[in-house]
C-alpha atoms as a PDB file:
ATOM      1  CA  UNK A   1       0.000   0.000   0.000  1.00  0.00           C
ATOM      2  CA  UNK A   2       1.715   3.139  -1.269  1.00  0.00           C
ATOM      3  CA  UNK A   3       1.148   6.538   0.926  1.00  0.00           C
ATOM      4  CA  UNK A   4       2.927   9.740   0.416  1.00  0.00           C
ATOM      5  CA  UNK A   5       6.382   9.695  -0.111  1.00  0.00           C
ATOM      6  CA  UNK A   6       9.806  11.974   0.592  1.00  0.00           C
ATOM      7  CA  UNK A   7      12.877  12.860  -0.104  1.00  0.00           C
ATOM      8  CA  UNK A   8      15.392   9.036   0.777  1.00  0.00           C
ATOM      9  CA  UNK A   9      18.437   9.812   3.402  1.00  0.00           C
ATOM     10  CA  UNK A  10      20.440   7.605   2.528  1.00  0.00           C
ATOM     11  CA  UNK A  11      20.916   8.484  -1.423  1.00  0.00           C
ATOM     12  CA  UNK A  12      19.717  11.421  -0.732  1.00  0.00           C
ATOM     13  CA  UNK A  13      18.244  11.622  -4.850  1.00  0.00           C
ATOM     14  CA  UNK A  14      15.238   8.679  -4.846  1.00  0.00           C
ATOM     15  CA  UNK A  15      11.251   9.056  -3.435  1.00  0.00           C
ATOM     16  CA  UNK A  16      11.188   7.017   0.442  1.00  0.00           C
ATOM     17  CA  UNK A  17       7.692   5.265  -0.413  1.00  0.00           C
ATOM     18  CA  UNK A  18       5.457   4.502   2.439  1.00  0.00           C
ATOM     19  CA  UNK A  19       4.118   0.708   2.396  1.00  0.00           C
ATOM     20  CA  UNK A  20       2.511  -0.929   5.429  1.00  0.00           C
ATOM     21  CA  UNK A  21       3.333  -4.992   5.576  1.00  0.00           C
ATOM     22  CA  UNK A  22       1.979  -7.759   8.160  1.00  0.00           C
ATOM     23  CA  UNK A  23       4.255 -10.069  10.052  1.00  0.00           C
ATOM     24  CA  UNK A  24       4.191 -13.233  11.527  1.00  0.00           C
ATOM     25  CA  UNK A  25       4.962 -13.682  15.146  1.00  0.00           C
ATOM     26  CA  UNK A  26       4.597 -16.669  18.033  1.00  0.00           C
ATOM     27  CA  UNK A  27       4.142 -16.648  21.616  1.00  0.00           C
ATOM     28  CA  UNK A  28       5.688 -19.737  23.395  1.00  0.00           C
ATOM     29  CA  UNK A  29       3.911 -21.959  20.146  1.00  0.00           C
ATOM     30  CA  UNK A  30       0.695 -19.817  19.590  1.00  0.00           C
ATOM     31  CA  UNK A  31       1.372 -18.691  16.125  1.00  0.00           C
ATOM     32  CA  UNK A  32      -0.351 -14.792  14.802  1.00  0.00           C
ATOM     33  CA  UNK A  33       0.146 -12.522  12.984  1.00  0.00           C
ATOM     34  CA  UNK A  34       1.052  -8.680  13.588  1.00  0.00           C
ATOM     35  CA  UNK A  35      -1.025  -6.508  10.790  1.00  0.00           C
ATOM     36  CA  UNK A  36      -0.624  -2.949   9.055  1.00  0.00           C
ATOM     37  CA  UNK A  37       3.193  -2.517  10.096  1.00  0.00           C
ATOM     38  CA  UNK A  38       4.923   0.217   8.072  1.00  0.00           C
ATOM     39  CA  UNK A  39       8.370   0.998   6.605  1.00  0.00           C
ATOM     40  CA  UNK A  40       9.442   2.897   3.550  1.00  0.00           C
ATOM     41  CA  UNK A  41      11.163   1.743   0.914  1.00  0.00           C
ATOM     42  CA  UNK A  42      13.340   4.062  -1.656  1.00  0.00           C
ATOM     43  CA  UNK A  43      12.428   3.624  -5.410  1.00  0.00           C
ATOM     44  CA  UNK A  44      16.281   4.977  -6.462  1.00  0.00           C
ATOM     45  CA  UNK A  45      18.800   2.575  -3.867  1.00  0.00           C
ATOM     46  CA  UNK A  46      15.951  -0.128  -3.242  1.00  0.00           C
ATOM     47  CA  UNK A  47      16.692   0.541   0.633  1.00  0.00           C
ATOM     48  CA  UNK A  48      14.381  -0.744   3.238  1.00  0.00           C
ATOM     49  CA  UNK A  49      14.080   2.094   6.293  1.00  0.00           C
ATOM     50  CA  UNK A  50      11.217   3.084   9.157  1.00  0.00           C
ATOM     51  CA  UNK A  51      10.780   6.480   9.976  1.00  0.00           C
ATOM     52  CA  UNK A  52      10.434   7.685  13.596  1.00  0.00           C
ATOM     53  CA  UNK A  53       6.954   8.082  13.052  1.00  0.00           C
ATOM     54  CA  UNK A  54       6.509   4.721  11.396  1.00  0.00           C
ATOM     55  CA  UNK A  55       9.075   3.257  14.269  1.00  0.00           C
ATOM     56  CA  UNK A  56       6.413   4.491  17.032  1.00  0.00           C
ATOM     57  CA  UNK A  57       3.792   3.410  15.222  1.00  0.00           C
ATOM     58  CA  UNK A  58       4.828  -0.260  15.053  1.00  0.00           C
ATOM     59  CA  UNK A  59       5.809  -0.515  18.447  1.00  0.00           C
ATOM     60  CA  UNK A  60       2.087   0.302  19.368  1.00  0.00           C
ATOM     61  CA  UNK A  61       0.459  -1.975  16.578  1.00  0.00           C
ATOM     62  CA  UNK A  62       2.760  -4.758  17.833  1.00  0.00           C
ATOM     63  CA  UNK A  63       2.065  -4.456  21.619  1.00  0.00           C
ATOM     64  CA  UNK A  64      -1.530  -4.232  21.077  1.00  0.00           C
ATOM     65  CA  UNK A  65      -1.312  -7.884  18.562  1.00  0.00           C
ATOM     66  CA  UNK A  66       0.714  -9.354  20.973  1.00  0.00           C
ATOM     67  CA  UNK A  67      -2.003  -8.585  24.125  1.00  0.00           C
ATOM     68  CA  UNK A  68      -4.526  -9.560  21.596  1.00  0.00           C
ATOM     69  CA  UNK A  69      -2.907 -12.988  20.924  1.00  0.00           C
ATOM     70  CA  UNK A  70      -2.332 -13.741  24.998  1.00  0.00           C
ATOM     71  CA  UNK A  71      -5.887 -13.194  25.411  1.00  0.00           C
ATOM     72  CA  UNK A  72      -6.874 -15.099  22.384  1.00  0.00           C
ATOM     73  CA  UNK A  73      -4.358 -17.835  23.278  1.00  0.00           C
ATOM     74  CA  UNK A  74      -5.288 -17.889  26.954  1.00  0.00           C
ATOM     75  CA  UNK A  75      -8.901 -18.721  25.790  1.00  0.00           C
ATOM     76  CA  UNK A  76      -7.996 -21.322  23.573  1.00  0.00           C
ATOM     77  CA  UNK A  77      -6.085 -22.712  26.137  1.00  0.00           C
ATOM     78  CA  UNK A  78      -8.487 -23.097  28.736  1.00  0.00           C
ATOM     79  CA  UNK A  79      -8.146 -25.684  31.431  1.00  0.00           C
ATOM     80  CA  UNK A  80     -10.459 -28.559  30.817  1.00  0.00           C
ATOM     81  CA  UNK A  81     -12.453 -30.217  33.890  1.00  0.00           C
ATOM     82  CA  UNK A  82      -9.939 -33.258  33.082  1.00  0.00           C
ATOM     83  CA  UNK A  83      -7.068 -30.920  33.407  1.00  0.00           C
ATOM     84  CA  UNK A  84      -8.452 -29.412  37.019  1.00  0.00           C
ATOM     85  CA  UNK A  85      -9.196 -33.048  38.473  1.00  0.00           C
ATOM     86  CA  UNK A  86      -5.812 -34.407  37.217  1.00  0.00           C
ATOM     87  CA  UNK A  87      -3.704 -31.840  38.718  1.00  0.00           C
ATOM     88  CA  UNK A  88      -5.659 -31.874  42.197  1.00  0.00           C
ATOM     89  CA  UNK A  89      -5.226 -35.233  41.688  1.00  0.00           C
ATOM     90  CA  UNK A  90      -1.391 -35.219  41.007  1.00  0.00           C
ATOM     91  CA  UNK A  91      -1.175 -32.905  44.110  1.00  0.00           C
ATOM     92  CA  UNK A  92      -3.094 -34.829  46.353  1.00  0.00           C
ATOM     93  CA  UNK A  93      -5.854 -32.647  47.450  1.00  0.00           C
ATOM     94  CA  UNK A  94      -9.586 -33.517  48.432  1.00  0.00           C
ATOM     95  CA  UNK A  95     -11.953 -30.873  46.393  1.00  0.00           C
ATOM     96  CA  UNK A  96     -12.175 -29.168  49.828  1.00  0.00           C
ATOM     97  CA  UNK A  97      -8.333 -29.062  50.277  1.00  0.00           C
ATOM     98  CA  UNK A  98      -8.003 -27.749  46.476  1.00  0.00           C
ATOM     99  CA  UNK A  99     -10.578 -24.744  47.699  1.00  0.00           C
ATOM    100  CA  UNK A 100      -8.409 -23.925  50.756  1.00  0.00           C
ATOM    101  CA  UNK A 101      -5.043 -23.826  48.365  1.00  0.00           C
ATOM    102  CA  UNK A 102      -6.608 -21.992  45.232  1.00  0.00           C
ATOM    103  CA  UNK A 103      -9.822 -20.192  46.287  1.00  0.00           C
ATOM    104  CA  UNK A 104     -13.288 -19.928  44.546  1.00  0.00           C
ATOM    105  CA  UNK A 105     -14.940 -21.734  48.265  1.00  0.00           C
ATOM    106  CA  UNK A 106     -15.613 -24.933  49.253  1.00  0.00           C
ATOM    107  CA  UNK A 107     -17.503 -26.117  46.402  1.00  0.00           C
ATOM    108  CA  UNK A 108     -15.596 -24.357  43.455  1.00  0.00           C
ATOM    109  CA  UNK A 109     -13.645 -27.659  42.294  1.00  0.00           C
ATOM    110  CA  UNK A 110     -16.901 -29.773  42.221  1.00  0.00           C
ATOM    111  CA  UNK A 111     -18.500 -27.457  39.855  1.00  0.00           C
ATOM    112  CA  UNK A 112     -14.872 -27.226  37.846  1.00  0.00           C
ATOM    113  CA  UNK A 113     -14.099 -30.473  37.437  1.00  0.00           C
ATOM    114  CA  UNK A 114     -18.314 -31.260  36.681  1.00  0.00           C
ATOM    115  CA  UNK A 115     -17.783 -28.639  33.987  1.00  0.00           C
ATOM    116  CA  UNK A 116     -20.281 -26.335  35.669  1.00  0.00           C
ATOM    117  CA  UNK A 117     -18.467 -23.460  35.716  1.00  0.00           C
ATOM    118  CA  UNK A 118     -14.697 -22.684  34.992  1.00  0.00           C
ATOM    119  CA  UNK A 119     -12.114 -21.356  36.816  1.00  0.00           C
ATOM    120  CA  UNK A 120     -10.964 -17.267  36.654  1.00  0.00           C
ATOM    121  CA  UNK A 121      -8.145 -16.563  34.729  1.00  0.00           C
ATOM    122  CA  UNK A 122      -6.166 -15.789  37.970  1.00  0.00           C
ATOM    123  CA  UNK A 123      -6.941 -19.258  39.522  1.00  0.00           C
ATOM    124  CA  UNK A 124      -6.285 -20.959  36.328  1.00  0.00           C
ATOM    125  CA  UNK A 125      -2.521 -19.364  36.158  1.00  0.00           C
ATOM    126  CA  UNK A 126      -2.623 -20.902  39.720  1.00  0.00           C
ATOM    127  CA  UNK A 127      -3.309 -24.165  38.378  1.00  0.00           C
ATOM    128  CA  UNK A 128      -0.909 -24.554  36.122  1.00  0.00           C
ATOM    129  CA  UNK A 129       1.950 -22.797  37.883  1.00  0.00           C
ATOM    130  CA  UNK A 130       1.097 -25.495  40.611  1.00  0.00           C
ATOM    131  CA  UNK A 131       1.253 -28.478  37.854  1.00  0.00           C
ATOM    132  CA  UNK A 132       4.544 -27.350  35.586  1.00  0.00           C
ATOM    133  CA  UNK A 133       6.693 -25.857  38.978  1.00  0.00           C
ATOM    134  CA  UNK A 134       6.995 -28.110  42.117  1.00  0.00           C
ATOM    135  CA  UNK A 135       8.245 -25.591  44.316  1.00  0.00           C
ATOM    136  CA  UNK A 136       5.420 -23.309  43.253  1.00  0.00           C
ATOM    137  CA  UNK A 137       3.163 -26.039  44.414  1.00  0.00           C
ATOM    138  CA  UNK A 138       4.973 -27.153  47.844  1.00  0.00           C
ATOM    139  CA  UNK A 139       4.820 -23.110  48.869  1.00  0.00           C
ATOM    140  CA  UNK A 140       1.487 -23.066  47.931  1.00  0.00           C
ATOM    141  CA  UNK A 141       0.291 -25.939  49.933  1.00  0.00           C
ATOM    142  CA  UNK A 142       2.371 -24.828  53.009  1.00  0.00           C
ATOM    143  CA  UNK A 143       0.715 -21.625  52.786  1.00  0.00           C
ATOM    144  CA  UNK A 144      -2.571 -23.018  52.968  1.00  0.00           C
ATOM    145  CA  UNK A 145      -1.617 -24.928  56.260  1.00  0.00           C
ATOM    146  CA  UNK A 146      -1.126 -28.296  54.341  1.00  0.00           C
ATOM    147  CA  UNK A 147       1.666 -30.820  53.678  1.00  0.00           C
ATOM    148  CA  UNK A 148       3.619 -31.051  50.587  1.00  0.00           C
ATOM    149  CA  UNK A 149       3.132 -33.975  48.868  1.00  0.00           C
ATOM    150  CA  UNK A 150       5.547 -36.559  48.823  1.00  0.00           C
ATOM    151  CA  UNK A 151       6.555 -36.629  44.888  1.00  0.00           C
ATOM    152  CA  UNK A 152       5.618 -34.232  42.396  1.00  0.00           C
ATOM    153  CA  UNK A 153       6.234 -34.893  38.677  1.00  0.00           C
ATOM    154  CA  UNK A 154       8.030 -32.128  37.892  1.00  0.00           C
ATOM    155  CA  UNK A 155       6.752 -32.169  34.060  1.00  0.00           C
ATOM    156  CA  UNK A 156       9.080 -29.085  32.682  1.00  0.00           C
ATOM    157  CA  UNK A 157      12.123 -31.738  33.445  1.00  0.00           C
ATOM    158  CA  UNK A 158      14.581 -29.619  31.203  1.00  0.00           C
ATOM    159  CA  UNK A 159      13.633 -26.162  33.787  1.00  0.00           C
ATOM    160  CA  UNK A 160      13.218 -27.634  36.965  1.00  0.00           C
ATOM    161  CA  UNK A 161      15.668 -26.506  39.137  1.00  0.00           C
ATOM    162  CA  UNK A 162      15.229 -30.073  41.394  1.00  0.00           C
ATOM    163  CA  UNK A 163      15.839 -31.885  38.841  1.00  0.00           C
ATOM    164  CA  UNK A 164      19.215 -29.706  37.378  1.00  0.00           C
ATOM    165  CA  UNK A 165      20.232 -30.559  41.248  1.00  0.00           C
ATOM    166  CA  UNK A 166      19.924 -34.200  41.073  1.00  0.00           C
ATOM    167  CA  UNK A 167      21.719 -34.183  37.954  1.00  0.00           C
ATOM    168  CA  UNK A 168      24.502 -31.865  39.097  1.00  0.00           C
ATOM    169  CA  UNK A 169      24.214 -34.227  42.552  1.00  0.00           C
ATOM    170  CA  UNK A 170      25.071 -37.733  40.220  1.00  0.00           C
ATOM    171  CA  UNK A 171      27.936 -36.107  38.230  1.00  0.00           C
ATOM    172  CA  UNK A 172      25.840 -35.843  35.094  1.00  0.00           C
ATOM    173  CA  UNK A 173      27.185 -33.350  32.367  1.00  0.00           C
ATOM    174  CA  UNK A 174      24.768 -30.659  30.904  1.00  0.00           C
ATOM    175  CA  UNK A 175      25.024 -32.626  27.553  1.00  0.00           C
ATOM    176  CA  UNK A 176      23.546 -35.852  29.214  1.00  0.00           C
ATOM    177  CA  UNK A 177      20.421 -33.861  30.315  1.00  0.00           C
ATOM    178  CA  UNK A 178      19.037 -34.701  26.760  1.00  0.00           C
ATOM    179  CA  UNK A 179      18.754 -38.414  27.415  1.00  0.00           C
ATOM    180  CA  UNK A 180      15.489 -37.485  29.953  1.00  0.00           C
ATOM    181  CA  UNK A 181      13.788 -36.383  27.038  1.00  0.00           C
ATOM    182  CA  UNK A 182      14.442 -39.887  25.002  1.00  0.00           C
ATOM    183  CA  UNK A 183      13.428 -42.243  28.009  1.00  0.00           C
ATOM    184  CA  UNK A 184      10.049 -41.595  29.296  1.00  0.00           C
ATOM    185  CA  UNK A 185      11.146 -44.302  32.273  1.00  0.00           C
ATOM    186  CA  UNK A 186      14.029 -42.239  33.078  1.00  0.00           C
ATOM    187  CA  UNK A 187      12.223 -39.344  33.119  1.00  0.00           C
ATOM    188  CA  UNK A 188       9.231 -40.810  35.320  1.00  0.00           C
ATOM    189  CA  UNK A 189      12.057 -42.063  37.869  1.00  0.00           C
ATOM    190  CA  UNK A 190      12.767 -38.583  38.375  1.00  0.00           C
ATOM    191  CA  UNK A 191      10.336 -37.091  40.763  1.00  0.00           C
ATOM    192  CA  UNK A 192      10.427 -33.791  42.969  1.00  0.00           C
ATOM    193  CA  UNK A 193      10.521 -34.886  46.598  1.00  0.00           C
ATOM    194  CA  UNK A 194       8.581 -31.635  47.920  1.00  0.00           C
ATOM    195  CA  UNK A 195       8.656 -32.452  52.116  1.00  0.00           C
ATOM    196  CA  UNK A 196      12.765 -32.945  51.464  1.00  0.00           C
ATOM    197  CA  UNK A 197      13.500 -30.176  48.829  1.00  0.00           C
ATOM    198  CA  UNK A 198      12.094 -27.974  51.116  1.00  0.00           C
ATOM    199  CA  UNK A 199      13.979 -28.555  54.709  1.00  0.00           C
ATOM    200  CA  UNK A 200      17.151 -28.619  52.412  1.00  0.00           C
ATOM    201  CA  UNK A 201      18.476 -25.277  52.442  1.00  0.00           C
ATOM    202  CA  UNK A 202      20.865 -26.277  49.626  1.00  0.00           C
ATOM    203  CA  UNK A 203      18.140 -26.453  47.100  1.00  0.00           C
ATOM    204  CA  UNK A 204      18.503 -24.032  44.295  1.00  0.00           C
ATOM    205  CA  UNK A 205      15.003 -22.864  43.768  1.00  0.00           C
ATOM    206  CA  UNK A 206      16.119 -19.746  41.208  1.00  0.00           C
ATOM    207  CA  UNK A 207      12.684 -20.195  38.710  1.00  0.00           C
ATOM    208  CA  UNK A 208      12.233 -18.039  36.327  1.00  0.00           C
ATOM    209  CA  UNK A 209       8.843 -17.807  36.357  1.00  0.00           C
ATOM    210  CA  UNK A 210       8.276 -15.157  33.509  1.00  0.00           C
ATOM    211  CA  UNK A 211       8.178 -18.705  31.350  1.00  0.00           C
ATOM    212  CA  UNK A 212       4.952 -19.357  32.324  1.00  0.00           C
ATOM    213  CA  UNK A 213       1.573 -18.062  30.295  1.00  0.00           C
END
């Protein structure tokens, strides 16, 4: 799409035309795209530029597509009732329990996991934080005045700091981290001993926890 045009600083003799583009971008897998970008491009030196005004203008289009593609990723991502009763499950809570750790009252996870109603956006980060980061989900518990459970699957393997312990614990090089990712058996033998991680001051629990959508 051609717009006015002006004077090119780089040649400094051909026409900068205006022309707006769209882009593809991806957000941890969820794929969009970013549309009505601009740049200019000189019809003399054939040399692709942005303007300031252009520049400001595409940062604002693409902050705006990317909030539009959490949101629309966040609501095709939505916890199933499945999801909610296998993660209390995996954490070893009573519907009641789950209530006391999460919120939404005593009878929220009935109606979840029934598919009644569904869980806020908030409590769903909850959830999943709780399900991909075992420390998350032994502080959580504790807070709520109940034990950790005894093994949590700690299902990022590759991020868990536990795990990148136990490793570092058996003499295993970086390198050798891969072969969790071949052996599902391996992997499974793995598991984050919450109650033990957690009177061991020696656990590194750095998380980066900006990872998580």
């Amino acid at each position: 799409m051609n717009k006015h045009s002006t004077l090119c600083p780089i040649c400094g003799e051909g026409k900068l035309i205006a022309h707006t583009h769209d882009l593809a971008a991806e957000i941890e897998g969820y794929r969009y795209v970013v549309k009505g970008l601009q740049h200019s491009l000189c019809n003399h030196c054939d040399e692709y530029l942005t303007t300031p005004d252009q520049s400001r203008h595409n940062k604002v289009v693409i902050s705006a597509a990317r909030d539009q593609a959490v949101a629309a990723r966040d609501r095709a991502q939505r916890l199933t009732p499945a999801d909610i009763l296998h993660i209390r499950k995996v954490l070893g809570l009573t519907q009641v329990q789950a209530a006391r750790v999460f919120g939404g009252g005593p009878n929220a996870f009935g109606k979840y996991e029934n598919g009644e109603v569904g869980p806020s956006e908030g409590m769903e980060k909850l959830l999943r934080l709780a399900d991909q980061v075992p420390e998350a989900a032994t502080w959580l518990l504790r807070r709520a005045g109940l034990p950790a459970p005894a093994h949590v699957p700690c299902s990022r393997e590759n991020e868990c700091a536990v795990l990148q312990r136990l490793l570092r614990d058996k003499g295993l090089a970086a390198p050798e981290v891969s072969m969790f990712r071949g052996s599902e058996k391996i992997t499974r033998s793995f598991t984050y001993n919450a109650n033990a991680a957690a009177n061991d001051s020696s656990a590194n629990t750095s998380l980066d926890l900006a990872t998580f959508g």
